[in-house]
Protein backbone atom coordinates (compact mmCIF):
# COMPACT_ATOMS: atom_id res chain seq x y z
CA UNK A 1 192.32 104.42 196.65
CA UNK A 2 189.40 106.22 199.14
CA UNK A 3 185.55 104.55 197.82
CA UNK A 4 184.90 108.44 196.64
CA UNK A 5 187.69 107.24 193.96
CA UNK A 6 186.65 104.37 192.95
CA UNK A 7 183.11 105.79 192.67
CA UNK A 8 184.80 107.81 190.27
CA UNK A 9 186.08 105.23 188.28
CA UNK A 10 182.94 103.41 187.74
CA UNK A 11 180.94 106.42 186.71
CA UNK A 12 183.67 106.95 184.26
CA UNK A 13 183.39 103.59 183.03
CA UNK A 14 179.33 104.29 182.80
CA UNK A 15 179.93 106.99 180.75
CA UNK A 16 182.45 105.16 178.10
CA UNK A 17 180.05 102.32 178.12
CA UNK A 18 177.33 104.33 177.33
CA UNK A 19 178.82 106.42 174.93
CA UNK A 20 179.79 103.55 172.98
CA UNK A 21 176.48 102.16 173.16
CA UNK A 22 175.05 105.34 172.11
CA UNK A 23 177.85 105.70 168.95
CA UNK A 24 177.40 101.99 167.62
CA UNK A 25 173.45 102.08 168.03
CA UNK A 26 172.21 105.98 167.45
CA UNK A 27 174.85 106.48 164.21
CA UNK A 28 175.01 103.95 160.89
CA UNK A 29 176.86 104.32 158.29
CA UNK A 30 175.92 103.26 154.72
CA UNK A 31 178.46 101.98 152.03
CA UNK A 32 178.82 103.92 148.87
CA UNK A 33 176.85 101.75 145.64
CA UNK A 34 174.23 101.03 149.09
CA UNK A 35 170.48 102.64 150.02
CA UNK A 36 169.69 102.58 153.66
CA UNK A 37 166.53 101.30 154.32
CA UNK A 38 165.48 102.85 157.59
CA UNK A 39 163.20 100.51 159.86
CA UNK A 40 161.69 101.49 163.31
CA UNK A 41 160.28 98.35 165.22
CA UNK A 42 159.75 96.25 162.16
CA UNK A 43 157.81 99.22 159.99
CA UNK A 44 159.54 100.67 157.06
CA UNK A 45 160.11 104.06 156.79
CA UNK A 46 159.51 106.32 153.63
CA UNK A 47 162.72 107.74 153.87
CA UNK A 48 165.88 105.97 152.33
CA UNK A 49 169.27 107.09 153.82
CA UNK A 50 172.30 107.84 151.32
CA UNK A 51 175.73 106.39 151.39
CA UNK A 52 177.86 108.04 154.52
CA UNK A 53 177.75 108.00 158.15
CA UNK A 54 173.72 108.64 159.58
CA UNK A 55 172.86 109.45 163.44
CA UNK A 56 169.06 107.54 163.83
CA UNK A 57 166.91 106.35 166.86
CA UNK A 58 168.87 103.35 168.95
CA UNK A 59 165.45 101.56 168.41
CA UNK A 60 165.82 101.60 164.53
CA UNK A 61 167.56 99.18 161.99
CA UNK A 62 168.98 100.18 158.64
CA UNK A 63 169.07 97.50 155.87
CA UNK A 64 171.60 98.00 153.37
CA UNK A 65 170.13 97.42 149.91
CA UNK A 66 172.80 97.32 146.98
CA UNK A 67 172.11 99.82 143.98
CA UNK A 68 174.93 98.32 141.85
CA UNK A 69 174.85 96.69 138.79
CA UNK A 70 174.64 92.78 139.66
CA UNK A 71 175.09 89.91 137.43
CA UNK A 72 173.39 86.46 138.23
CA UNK A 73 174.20 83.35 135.83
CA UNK A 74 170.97 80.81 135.71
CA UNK A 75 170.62 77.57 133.84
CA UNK A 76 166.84 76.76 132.33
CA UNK A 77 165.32 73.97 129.90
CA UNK A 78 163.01 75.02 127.55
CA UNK A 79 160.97 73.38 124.35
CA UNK A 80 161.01 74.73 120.82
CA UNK A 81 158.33 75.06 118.99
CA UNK A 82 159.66 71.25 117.21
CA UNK A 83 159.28 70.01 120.82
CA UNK A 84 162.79 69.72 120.64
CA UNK A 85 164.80 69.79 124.49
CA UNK A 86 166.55 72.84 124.97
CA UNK A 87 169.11 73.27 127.73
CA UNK A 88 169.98 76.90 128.44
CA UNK A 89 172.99 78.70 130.33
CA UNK A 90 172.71 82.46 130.27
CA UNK A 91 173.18 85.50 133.02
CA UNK A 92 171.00 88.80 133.64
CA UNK A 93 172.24 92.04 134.55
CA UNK A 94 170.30 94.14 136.77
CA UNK A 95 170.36 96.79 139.23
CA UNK A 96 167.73 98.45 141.27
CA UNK A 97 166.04 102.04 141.70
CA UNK A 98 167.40 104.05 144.82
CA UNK A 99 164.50 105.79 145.29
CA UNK A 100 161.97 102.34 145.67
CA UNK A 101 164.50 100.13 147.28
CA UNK A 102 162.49 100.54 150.57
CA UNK A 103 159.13 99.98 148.37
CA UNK A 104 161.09 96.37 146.80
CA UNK A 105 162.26 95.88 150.68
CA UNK A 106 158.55 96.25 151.67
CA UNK A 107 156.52 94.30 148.82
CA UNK A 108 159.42 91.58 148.55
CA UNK A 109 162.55 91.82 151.05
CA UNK A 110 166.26 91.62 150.19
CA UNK A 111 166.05 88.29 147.72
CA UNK A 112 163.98 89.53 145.68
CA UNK A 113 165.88 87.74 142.95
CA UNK A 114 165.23 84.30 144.14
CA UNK A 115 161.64 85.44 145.14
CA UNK A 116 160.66 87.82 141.77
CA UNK A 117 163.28 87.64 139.07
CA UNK A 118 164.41 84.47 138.29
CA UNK A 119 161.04 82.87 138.22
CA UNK A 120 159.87 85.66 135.47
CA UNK A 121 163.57 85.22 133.79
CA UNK A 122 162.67 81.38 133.33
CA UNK A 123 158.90 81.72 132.32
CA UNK A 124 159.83 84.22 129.89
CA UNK A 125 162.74 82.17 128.62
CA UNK A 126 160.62 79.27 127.75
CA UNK A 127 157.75 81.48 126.58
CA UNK A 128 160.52 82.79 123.71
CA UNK A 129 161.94 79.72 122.72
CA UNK A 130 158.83 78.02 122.27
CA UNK A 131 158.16 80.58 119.00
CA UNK A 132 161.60 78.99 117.12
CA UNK A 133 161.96 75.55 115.71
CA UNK A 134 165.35 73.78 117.11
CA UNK A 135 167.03 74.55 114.17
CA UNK A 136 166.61 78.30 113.96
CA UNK A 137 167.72 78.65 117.71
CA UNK A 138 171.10 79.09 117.39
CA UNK A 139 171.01 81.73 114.61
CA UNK A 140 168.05 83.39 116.76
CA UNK A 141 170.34 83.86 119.76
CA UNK A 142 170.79 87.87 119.59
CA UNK A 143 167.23 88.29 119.27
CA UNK A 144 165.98 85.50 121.58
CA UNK A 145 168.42 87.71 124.43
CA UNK A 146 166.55 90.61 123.36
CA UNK A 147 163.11 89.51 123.49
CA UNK A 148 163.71 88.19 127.01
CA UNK A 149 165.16 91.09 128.42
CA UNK A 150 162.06 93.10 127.05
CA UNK A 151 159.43 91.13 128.26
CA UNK A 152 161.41 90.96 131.96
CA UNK A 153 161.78 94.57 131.91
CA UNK A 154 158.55 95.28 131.36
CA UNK A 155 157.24 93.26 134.14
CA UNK A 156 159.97 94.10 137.00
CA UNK A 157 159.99 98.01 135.85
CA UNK A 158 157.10 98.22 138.79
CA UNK A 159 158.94 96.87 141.25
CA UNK A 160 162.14 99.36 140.54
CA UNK A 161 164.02 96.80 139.15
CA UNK A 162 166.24 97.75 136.45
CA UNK A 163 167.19 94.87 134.04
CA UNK A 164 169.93 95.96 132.19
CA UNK A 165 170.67 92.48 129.72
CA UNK A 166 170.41 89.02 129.51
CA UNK A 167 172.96 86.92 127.47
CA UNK A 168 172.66 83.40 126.54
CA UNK A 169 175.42 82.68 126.57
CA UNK A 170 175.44 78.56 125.58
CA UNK A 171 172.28 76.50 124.02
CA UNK A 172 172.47 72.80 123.63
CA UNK A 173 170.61 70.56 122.26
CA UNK A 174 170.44 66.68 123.22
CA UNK A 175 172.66 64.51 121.32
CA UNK A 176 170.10 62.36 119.25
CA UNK A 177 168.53 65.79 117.58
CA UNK A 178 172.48 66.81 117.26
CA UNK A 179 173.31 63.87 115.06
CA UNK A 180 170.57 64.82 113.06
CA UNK A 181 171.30 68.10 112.35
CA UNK A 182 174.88 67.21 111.45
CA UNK A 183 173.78 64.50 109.44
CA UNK A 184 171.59 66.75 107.71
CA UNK A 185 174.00 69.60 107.21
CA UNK A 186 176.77 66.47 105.98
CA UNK A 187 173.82 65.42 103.52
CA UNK A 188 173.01 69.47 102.03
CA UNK A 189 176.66 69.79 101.59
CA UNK A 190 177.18 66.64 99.89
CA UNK A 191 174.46 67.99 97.29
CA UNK A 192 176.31 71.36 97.17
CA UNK A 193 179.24 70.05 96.48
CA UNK A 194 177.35 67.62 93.78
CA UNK A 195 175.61 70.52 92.04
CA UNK A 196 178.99 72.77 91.95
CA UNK A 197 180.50 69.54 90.47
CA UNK A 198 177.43 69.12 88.07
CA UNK A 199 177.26 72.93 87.09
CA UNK A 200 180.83 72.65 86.75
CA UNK A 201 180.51 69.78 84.25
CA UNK A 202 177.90 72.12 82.51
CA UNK A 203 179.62 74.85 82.01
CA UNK A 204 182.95 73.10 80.44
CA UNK A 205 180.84 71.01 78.23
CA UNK A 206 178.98 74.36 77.14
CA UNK A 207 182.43 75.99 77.02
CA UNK A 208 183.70 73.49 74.54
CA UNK A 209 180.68 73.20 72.05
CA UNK A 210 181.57 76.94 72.19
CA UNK A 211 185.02 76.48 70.98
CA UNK A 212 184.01 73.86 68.23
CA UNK A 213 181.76 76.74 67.29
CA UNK A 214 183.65 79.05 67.24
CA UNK A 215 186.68 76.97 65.55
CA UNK A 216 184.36 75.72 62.57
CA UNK A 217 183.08 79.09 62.46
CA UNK A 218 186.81 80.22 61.71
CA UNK A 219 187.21 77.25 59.32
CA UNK A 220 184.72 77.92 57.67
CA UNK A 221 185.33 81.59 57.24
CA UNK A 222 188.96 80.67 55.87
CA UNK A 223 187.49 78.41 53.46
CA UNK A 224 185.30 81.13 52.53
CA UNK A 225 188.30 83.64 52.31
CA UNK A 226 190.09 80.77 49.90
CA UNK A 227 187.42 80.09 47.78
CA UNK A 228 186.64 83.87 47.43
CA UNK A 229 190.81 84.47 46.72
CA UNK A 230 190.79 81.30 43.57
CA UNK A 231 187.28 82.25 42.26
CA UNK A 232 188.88 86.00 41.97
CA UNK A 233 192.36 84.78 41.16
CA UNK A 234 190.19 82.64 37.92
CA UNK A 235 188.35 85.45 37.57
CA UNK A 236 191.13 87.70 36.62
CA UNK A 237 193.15 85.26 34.70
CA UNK A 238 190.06 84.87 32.64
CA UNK A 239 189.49 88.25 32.09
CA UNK A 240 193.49 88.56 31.35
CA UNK A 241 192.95 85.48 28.98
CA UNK A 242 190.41 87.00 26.99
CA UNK A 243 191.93 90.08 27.21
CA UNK A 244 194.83 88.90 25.04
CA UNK A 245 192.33 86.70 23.18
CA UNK A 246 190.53 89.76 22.28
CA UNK A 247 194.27 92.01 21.40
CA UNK A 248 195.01 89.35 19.37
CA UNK A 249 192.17 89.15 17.40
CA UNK A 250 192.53 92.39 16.81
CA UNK A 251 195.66 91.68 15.79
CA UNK A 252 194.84 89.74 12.77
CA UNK A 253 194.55 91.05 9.09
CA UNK A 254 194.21 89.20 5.85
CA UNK A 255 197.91 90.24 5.35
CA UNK A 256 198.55 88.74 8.21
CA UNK A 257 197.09 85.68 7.22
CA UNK A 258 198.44 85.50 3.71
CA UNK A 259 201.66 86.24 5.11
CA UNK A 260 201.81 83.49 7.71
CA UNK A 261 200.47 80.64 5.29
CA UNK A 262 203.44 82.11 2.79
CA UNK A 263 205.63 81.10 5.46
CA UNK A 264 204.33 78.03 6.27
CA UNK A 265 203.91 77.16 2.54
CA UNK A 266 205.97 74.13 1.62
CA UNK A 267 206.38 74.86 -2.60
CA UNK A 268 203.94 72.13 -3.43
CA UNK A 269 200.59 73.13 -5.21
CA UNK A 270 197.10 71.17 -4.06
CA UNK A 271 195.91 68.08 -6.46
CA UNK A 272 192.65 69.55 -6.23
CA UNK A 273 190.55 72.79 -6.05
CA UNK A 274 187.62 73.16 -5.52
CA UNK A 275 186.09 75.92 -7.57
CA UNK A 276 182.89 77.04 -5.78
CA UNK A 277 180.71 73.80 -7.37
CA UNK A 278 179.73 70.40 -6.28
CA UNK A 279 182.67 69.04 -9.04
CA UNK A 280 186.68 69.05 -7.95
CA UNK A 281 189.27 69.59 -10.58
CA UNK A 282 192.40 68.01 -10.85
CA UNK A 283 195.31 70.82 -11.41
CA UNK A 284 198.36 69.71 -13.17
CA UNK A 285 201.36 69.77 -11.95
CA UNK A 286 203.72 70.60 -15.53
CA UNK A 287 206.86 71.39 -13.92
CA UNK A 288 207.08 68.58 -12.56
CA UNK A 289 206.46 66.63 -16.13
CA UNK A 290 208.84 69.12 -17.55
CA UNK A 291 211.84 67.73 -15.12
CA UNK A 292 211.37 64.46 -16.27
CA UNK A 293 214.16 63.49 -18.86
């Protein structure tokens, strides 16, 4: 090959070397979910650059800043308001403003997490706790997650920083203050179960004086009902009684009296009669002299 070809050759390879150098360092392209934070010898730029492929100055970086929704687990140990240990394990989820990720980039750099959130997510975490005793944690969880997430918003919502929800996800307690509260719980259902037992015991004993009540009530409502039947029953044979008493008195005439003693006369006259005076005279009985021989 003459040196006018190989001269060639080299230019050639010039011109792929620097038209690669110019592709990889004048074009950038920027994931989708990412902002492009567009720096020219160290300054940031106002302008952010949108997902897809981006032609820029060879001298200028682009940071890629992700706009999805991340989720971070921490662990923390707070106090309640008992001064009772609290050991926490929870997550945030966050995401961050497209249009200030360059002023986030600026005022804090690309961990801002480690540098901004997660001291503000463990301040606020013990700030909340401290408000609830030990034993109204637990059933405070829903609202404990809310509170923190509110007070965290509020405080990152300058910085572009979206926090979408924190979940606690496990609290524990240490095991001393854990035997206690099952002890205690063991002890208020023991006296549950003693007043259930006790109202229980209450309510049967009330339940029978009821039905000896209720029983002698009956009893003595039947021996009302039998008394009431034999006073009537001797009421009516009474008034029968009488009632013939009363016919056959009726019934009676001086006939009827002459008649009877007629019949129940036995033939033999009286020895005596008494004639209306204080002196008794003897009759005298002649027939029977007369059947003497």
């Amino acid at each position: 090959m003459s040196k006018k070809g190989i001269r060639r050759l080299i230019l050639l390879g010039l011109l792929v070397v620097f038209g690669a150098f110019m592709i990889v360092n004048c074009t950038s392209m920027v994931p989708t979910g990412y902002t492009g934070i567009l720096i020219t010898f160290g300054r940031v730029e106002d302008t952010t650059l949108d997902a897809g492929i981006h032609m820029k100055n060879p001298f200028q970086n682009v940071v890629l800043m992700d706009n999805r929704e991340q989720k971070t687990s921490f662990t923390a140990q707070a106090f309640s308001a008992d001064i009772q240990q609290v050991d926490i394990v929870g997550s945030v989820n966050f995401a961050i403003n497209k249009s200030t990720a360059m002023t986030l980039y600026r005022e804090v750099g690309t961990d801002y997490f480690n540098t901004l959130v997660m001291p503000r997510l463990l301040e606020n975490t013990k700030a909340v706790f401290s408000k609830y005793t030990a034993e109204n944690l637990v059933a405070a969880r829903e609202d404990l997650s809310v509170t923190i997430r509110s007070k965290l918003s509020e405080e990152m919502q300058r910085y572009g920083i979206n926090i979408i929800s924190v979940s606690l996800e496990n609290i524990d307690f240490t095991d001393s203050f854990t035997d206690a509260v099952e002890s205690k719980q063991v002890a208020a259902q023991k006296k549950l179960q003693a007043e259930i037992e006790q109202e229980q015991a209450t309510m049967e004993t009330r339940q029978a004086a009821e039905r000896q009540r209720i029983s002698a009530e009956a009893e003595a409502a039947v021996k009302k009902i039998e008394a009431d039947v034999a006073a009537y029953a001797t009421k009516v044979q009474a008034e029968a009684e009488a009632e013939a008493n009363n016919k056959l008195a009726q019934s009676i005439t001086s006939d009827l009296i002459l008649w009877t003693q007629a019949n129940q006369w036995n033939g033999e006259l009286p020895a005596y009669v008494n004639g209306g005076s204080s002196a008794t005279l003897p009759i005298l009985n002649l027939g029977a002299e007369q059947e003497k021989p």
